[in-house]
Protein backbone atom coordinates (compact mmCIF):
# COMPACT_ATOMS: atom_id res chain seq x y z
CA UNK A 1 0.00 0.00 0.00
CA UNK A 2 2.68 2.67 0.62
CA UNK A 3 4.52 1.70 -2.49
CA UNK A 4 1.02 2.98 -4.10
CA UNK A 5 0.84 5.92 -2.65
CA UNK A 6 4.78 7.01 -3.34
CA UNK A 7 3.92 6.22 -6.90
CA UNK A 8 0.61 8.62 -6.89
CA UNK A 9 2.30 11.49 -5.35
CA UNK A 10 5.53 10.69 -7.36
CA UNK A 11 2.94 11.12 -10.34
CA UNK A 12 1.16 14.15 -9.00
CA UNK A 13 4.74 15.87 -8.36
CA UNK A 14 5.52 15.36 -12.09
CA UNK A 15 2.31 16.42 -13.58
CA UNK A 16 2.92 19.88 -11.50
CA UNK A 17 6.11 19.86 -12.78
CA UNK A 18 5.11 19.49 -16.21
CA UNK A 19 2.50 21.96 -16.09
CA UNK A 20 5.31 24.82 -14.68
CA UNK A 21 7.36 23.65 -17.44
CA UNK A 22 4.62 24.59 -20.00
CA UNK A 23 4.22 27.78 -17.89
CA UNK A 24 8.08 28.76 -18.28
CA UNK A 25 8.49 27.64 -21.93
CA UNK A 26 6.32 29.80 -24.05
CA UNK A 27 8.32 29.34 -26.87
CA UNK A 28 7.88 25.99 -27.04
CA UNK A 29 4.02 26.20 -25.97
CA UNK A 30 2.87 28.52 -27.93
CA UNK A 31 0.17 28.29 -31.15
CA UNK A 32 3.05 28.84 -33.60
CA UNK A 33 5.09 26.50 -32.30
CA UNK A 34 2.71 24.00 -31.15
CA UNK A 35 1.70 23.89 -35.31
CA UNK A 36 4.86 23.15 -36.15
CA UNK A 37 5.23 20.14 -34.28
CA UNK A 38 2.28 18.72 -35.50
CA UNK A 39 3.60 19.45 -38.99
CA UNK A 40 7.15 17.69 -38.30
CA UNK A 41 5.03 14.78 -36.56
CA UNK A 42 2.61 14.74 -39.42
CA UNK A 43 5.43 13.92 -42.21
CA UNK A 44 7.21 11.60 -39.93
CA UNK A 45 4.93 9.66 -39.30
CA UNK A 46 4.19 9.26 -43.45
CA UNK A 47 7.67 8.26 -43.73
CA UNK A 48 7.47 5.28 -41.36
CA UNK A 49 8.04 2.23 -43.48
CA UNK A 50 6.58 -0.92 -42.08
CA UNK A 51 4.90 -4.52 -43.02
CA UNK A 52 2.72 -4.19 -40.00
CA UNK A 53 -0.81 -1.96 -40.73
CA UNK A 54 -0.55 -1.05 -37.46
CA UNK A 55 1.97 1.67 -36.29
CA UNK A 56 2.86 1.96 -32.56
CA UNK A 57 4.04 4.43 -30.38
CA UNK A 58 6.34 4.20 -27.19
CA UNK A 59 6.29 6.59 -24.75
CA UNK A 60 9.52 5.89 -21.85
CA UNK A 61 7.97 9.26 -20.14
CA UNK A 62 10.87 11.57 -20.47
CA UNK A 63 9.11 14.65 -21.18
CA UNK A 64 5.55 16.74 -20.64
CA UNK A 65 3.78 14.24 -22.47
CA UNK A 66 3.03 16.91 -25.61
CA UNK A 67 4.37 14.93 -28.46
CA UNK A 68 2.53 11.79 -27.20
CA UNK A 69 -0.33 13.97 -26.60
CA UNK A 70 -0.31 14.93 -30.36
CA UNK A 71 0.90 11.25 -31.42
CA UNK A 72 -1.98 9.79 -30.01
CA UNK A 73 -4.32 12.57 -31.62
CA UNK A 74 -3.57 9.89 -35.06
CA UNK A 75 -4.04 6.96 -33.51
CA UNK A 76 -7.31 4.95 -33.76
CA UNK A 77 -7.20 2.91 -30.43
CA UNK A 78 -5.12 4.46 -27.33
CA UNK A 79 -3.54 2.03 -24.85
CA UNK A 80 -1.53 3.11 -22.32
CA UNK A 81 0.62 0.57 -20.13
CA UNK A 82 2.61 1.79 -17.29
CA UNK A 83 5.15 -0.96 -15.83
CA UNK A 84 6.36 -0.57 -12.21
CA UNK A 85 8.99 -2.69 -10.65
């Protein structure tokens, strides 16, 4: 039970952080920029080459979570794992 709770407020502390990251980085999270990404994203993923009709996404949280907010945005079906040890 406590190694539950560590994780939630080990996840809530991120999130915050996150969302003072967005805060500090307006010129990253801005309408302009945001547009771009989605561009670059957009002809990426046209350029994947693969036998399987399916195209997948990993996400090893490293970030804010905005290009896998915008990846999943072009995926039918969402599924999110999380693996704790």
């Amino acid at each position: 039970m406590l190694k539950k709770k560590v994780i939630e407020k080990n996840i809530k502390m991120h999130q915050r952080e996150a969302e003072d990251y967005k805060e500090e980085k307006t010129e990253i999270y801005n309408k302009k920029e945001q547009k771009r990404i989605e561009s670059v994203l957009s002809n990426a993923i046209k350029k994947i080459k693969t036998e399987n009709a399916k195209k997948k996404v990993l996400d090893v949280g490293c970030g804010t979570g905005n290009m896998l907010e915008k990846l999943n945005s072009r995926f039918e079906k969402k599924n999110a794992k999380t693996r704790l040890r």
